[in-house]
C-alpha atoms as a PDB file:
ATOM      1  CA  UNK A   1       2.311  65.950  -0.696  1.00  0.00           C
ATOM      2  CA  UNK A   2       3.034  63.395   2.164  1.00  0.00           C
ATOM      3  CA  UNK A   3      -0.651  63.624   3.411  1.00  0.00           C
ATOM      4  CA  UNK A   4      -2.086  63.284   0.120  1.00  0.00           C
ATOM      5  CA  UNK A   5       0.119  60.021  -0.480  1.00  0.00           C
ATOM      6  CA  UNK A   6      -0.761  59.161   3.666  1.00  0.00           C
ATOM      7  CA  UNK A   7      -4.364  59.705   2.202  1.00  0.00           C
ATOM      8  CA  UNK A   8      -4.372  57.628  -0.636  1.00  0.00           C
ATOM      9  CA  UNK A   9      -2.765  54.805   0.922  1.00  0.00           C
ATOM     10  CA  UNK A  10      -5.411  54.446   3.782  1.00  0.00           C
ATOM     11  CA  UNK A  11      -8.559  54.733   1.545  1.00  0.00           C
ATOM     12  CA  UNK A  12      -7.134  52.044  -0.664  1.00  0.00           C
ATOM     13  CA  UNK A  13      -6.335  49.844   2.755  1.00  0.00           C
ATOM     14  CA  UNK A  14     -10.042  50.350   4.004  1.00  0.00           C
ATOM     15  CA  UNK A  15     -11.797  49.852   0.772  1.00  0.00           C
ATOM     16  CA  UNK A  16     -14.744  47.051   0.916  1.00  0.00           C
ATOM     17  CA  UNK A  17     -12.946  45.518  -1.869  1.00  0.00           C
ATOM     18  CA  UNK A  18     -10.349  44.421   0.554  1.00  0.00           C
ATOM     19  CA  UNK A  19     -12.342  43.391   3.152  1.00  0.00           C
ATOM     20  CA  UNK A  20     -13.510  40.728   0.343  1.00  0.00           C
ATOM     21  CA  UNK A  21     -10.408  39.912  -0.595  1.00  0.00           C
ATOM     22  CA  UNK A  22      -9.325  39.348   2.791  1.00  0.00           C
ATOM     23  CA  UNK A  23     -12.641  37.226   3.428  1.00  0.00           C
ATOM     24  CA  UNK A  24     -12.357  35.348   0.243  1.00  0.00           C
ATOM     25  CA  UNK A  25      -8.298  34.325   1.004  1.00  0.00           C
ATOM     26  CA  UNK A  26      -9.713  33.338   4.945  1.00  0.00           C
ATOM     27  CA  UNK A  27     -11.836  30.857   3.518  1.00  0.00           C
ATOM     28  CA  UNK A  28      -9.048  29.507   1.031  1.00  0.00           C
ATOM     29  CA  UNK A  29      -7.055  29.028   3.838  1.00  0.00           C
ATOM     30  CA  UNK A  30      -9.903  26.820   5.942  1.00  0.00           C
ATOM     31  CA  UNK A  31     -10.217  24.840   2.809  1.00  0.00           C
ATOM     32  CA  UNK A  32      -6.827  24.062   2.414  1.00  0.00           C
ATOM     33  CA  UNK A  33      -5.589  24.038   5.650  1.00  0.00           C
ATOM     34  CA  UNK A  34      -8.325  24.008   8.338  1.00  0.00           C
ATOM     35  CA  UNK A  35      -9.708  26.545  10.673  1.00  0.00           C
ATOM     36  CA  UNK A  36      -6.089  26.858  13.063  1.00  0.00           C
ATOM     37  CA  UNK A  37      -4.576  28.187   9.890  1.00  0.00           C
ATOM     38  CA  UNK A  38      -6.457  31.302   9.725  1.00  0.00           C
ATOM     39  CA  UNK A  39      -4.549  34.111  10.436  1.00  0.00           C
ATOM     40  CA  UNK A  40      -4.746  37.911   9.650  1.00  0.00           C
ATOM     41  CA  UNK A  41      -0.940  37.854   8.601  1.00  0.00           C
ATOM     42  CA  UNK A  42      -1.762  34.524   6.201  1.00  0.00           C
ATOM     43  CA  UNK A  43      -4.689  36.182   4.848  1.00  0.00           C
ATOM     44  CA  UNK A  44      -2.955  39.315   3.711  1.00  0.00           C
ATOM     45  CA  UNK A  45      -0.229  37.589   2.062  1.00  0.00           C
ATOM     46  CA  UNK A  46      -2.252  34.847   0.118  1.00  0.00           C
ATOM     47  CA  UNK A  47      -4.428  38.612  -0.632  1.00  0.00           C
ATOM     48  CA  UNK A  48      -1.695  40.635  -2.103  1.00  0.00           C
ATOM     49  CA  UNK A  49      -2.310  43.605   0.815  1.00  0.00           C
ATOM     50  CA  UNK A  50       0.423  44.594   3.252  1.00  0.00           C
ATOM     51  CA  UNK A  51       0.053  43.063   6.527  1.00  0.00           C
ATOM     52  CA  UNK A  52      -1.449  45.974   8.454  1.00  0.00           C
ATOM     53  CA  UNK A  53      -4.298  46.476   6.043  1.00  0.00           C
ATOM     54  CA  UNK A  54      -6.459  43.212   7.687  1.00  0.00           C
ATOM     55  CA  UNK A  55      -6.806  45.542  10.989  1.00  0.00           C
ATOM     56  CA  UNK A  56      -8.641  48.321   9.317  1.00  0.00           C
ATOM     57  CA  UNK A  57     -11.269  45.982   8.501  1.00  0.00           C
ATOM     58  CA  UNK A  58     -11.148  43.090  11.447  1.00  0.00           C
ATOM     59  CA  UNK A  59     -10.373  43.576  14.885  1.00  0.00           C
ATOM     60  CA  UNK A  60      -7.952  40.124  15.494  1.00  0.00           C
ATOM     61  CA  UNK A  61      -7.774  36.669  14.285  1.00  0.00           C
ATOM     62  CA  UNK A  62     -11.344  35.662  16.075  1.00  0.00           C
ATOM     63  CA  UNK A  63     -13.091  38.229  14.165  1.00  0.00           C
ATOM     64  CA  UNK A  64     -12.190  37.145  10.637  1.00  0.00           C
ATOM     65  CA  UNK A  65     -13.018  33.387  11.767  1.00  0.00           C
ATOM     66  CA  UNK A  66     -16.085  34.545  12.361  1.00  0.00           C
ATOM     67  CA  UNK A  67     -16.952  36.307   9.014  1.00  0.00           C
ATOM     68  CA  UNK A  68     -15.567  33.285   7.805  1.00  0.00           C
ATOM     69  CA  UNK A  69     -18.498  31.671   9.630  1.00  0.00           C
ATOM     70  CA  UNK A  70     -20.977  34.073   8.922  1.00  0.00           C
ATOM     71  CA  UNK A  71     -20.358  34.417   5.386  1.00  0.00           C
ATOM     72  CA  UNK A  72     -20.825  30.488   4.920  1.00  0.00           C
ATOM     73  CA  UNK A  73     -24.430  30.911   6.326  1.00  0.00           C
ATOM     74  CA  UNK A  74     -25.612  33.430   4.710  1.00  0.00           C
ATOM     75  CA  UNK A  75     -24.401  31.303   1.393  1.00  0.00           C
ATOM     76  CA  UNK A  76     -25.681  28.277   2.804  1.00  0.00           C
ATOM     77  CA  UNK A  77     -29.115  29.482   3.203  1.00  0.00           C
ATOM     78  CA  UNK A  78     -29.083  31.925  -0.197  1.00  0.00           C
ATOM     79  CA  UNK A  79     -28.647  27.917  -1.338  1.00  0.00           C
ATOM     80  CA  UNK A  80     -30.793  26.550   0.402  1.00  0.00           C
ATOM     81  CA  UNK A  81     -33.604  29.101  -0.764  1.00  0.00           C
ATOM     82  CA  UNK A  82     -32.886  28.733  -4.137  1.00  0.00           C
ATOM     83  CA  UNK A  83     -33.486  24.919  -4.249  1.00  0.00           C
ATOM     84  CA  UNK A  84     -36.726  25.063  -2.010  1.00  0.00           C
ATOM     85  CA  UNK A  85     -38.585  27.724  -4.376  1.00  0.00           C
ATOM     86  CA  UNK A  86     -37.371  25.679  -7.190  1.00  0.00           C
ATOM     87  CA  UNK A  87     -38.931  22.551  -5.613  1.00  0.00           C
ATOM     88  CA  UNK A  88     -42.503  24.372  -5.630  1.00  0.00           C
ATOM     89  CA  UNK A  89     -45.111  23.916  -3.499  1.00  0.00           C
ATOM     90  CA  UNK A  90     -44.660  20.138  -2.327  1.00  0.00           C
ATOM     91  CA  UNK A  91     -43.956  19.296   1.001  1.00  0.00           C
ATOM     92  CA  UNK A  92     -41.901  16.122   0.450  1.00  0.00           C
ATOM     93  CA  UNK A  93     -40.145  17.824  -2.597  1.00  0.00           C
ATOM     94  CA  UNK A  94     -39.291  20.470  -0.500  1.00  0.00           C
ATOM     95  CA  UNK A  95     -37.800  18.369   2.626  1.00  0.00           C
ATOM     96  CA  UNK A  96     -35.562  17.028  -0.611  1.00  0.00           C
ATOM     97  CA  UNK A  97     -34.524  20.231  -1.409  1.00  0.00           C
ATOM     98  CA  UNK A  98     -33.199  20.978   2.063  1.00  0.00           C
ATOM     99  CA  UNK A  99     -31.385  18.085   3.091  1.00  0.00           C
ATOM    100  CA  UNK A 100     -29.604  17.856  -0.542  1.00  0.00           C
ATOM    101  CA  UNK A 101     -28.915  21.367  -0.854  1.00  0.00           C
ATOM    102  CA  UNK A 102     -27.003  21.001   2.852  1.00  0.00           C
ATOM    103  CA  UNK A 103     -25.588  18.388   1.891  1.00  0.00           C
ATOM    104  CA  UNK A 104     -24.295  19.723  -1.334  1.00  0.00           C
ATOM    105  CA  UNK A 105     -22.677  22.753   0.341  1.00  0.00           C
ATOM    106  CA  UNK A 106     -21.268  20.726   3.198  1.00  0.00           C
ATOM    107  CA  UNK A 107     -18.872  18.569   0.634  1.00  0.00           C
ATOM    108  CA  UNK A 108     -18.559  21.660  -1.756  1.00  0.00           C
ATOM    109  CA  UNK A 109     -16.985  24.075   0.944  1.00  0.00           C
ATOM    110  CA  UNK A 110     -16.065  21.175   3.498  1.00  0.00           C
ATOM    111  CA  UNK A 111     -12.949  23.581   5.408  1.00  0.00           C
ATOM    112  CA  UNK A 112     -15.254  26.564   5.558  1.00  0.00           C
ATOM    113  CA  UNK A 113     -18.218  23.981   6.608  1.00  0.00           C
ATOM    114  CA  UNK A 114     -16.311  23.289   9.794  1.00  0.00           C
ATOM    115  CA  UNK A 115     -14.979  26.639  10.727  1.00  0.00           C
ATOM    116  CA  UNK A 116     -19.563  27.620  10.678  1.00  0.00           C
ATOM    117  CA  UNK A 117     -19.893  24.941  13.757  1.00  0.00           C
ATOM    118  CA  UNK A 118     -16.834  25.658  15.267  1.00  0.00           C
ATOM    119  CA  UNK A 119     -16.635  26.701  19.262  1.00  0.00           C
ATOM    120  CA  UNK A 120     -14.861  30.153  18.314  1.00  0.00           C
ATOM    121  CA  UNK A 121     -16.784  30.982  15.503  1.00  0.00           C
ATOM    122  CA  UNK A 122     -20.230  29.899  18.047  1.00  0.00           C
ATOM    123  CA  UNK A 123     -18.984  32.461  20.720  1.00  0.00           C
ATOM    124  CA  UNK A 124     -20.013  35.394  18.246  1.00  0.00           C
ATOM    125  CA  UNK A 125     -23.225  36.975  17.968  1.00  0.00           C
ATOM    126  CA  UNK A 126     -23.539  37.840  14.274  1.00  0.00           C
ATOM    127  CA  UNK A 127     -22.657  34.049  13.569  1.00  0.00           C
ATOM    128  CA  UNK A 128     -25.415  32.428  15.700  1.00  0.00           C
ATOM    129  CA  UNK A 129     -27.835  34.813  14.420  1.00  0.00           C
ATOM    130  CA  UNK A 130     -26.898  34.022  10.588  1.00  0.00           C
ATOM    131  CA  UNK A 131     -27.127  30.137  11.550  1.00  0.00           C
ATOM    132  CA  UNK A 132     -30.748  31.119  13.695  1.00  0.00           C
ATOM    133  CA  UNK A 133     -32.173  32.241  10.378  1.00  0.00           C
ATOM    134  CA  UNK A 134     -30.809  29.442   8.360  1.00  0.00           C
ATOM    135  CA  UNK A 135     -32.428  27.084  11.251  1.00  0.00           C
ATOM    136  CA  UNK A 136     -35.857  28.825  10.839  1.00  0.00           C
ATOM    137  CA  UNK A 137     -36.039  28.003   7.239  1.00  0.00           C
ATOM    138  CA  UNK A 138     -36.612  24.325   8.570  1.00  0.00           C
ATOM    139  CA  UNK A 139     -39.061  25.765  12.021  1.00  0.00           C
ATOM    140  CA  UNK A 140     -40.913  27.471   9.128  1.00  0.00           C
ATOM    141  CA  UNK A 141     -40.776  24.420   6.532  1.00  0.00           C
ATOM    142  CA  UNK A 142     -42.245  22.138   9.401  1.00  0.00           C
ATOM    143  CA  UNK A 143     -44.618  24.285  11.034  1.00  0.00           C
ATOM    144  CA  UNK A 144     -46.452  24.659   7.338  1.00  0.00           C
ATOM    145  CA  UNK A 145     -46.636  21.379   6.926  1.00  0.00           C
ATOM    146  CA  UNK A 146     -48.041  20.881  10.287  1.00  0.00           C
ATOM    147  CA  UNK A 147     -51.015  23.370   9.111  1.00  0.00           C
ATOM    148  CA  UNK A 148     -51.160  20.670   5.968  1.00  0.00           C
ATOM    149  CA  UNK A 149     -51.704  17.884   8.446  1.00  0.00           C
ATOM    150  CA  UNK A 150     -48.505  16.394   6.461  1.00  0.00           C
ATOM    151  CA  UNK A 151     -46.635  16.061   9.845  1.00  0.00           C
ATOM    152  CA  UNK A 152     -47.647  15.271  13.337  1.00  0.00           C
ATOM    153  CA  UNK A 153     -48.314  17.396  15.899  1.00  0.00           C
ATOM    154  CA  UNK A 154     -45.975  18.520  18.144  1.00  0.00           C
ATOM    155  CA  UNK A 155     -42.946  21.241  18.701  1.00  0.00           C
ATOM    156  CA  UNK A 156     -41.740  22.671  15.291  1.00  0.00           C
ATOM    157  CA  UNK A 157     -38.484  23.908  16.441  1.00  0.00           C
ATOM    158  CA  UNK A 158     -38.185  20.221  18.265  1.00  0.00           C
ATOM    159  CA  UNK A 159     -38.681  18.182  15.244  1.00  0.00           C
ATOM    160  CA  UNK A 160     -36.837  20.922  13.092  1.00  0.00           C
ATOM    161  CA  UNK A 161     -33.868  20.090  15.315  1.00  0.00           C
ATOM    162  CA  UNK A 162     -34.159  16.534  14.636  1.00  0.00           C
ATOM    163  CA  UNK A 163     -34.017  17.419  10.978  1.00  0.00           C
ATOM    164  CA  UNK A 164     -31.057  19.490  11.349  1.00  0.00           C
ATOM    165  CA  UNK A 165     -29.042  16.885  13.205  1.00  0.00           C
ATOM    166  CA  UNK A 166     -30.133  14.065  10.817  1.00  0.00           C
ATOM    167  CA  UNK A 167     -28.902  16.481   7.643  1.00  0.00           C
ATOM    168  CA  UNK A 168     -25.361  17.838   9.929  1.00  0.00           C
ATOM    169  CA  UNK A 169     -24.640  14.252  10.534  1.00  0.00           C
ATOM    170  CA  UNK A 170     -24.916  12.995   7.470  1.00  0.00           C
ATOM    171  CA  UNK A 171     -23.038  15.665   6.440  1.00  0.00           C
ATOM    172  CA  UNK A 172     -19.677  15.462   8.958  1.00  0.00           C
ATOM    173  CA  UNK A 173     -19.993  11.893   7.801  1.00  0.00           C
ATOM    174  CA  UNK A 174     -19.865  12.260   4.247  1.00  0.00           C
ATOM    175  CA  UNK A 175     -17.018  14.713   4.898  1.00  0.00           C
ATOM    176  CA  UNK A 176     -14.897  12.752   7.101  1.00  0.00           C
ATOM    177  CA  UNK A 177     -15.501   9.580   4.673  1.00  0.00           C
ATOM    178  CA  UNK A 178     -17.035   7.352   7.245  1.00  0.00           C
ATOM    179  CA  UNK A 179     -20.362   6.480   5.644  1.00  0.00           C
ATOM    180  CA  UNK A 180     -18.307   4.623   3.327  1.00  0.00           C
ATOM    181  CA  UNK A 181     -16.873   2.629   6.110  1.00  0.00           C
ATOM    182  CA  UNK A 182     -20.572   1.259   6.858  1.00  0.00           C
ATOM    183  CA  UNK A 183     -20.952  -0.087   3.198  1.00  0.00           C
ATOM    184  CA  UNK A 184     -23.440   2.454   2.048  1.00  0.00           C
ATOM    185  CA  UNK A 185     -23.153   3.270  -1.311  1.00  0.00           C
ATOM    186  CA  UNK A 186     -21.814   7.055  -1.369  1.00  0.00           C
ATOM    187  CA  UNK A 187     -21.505   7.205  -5.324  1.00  0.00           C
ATOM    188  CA  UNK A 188     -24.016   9.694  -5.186  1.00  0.00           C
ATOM    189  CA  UNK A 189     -24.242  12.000  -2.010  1.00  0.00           C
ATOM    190  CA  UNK A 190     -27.462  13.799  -3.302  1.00  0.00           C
ATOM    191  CA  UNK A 191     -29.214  10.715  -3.719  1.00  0.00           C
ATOM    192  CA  UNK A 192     -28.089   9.404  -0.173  1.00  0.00           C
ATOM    193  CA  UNK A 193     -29.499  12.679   0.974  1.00  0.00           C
ATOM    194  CA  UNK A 194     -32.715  12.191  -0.450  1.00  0.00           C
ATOM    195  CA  UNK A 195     -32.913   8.894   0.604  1.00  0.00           C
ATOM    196  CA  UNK A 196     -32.377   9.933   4.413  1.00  0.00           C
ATOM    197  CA  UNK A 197     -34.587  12.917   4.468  1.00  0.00           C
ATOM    198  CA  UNK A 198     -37.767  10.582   2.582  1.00  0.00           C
ATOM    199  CA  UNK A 199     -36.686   8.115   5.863  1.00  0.00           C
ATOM    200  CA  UNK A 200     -36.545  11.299   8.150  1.00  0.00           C
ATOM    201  CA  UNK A 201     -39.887  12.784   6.742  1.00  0.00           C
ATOM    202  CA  UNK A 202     -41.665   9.251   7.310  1.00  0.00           C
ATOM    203  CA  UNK A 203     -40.915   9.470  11.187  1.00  0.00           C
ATOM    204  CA  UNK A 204     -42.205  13.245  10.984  1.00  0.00           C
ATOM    205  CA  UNK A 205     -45.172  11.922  10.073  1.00  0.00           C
ATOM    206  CA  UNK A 206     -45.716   9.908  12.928  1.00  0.00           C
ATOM    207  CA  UNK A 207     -44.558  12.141  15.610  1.00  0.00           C
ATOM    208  CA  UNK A 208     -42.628  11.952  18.775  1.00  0.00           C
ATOM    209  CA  UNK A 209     -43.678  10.932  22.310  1.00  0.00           C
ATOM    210  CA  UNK A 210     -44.403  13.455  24.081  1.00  0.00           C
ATOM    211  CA  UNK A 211     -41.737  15.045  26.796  1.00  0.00           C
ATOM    212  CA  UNK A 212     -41.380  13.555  30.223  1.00  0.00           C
ATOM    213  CA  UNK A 213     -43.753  15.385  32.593  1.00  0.00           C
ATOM    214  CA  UNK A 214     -46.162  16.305  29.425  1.00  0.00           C
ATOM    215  CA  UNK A 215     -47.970  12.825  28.851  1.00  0.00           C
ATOM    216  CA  UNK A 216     -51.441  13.029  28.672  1.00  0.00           C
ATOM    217  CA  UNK A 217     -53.881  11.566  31.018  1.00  0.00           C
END
């Protein structure tokens, strides 16, 4: 009778369904209270499971940061995907769609935002490879509109980069309330965002100089 009650307990402590649980109080915590809070011990309690049930589904404290981490890309880009195929076939439409749909998530899930491009979520390899595929969606995005003739010439995973950092700044910025601080009007973020990435697209179009050491002759 012990066994079968020994048993019962573990298969309820290593169901999937508390490994979501677990997940889903993690990022509660990083919204509330920032990526320092999270905690195996904290996400138990705010879960309802006993305290050892967190180990049978993540190996310490760095591991359930990074699912954190993980699970915010792989929701940023199931985002991101929706509001590209529902921006059709346009190139400029589609540019849109990227930078407001980052933007969007960025102030929607600001704690878990942070705890994506964090140095201890970055050390893990199942968290750089969910952000590497959400980074090709912009490689890919570029390099067809390269084939278009719709933007200069030149490295697609360079100018993607340029895109990225223009969209993840304007993002921190929105989060940490600074854009406000320069008098630009923030009464409507998705706007803003379309704004920059028309501006962004523009110098696309032109191209970069070529890298030292690469000029032509």
């Amino acid at each position: 009778m012990l066994d079968f009650f020994v048993d019962t307990v573990n298969m309820a402590l290593s169901n999937p369904d508390t490994k979501e649980v677990l997940l889903r109080a993690a990022v509660a915590i990083a919204e509330t209270d920032g990526v320092g809070a999270i905690g195996l011990r904290e996400a138990a309690r705010r879960a309802g499971v006993t305290h050892g049930a967190p180990y049978r589904h993540f190996e310490n404290q760095q591991a359930l940061v990074a699912a954190v981490a993980e699970q915010g890309f792989r929701d940023l880009m199931t985002e991101v995907q929706a509001a590209q195929a529902a921006a059709g076939a346009d190139v400029l439409m589609r540019f849109h769609a990227l930078g407001v749909a980052y933007l969007r998530y960025a102030l929607a899930h600001p704690g878990q935002f942070r705890v994506m491009f964090g140095a201890e979520a970055a050390a893990q390899p199942a968290v750089r490879s969910a952000e590497a595929a959400v980074f090709a969606l912009a490689v890919n995005e570029i390099a067809g509109a390269q084939r278009q003739g719709l933007i200069a010439p030149g490295d697609p995973q360079e100018l993607a980069l340029l895109a990225w950092s223009t969209s993840h700044g304007l993002a921190v910025l929105m989060i940490d309330g600074l854009v406000q601080w320069v008098g630009l009007d923030t009464t409507s973020p998705e706007r803003l965002a379309r704004r920059i990435t028309a501006l962004m697209f523009n110098g696309l179009q032109h191209g970069v100089p070529p890298a030292r050491g690469k000029r032509a002759r």
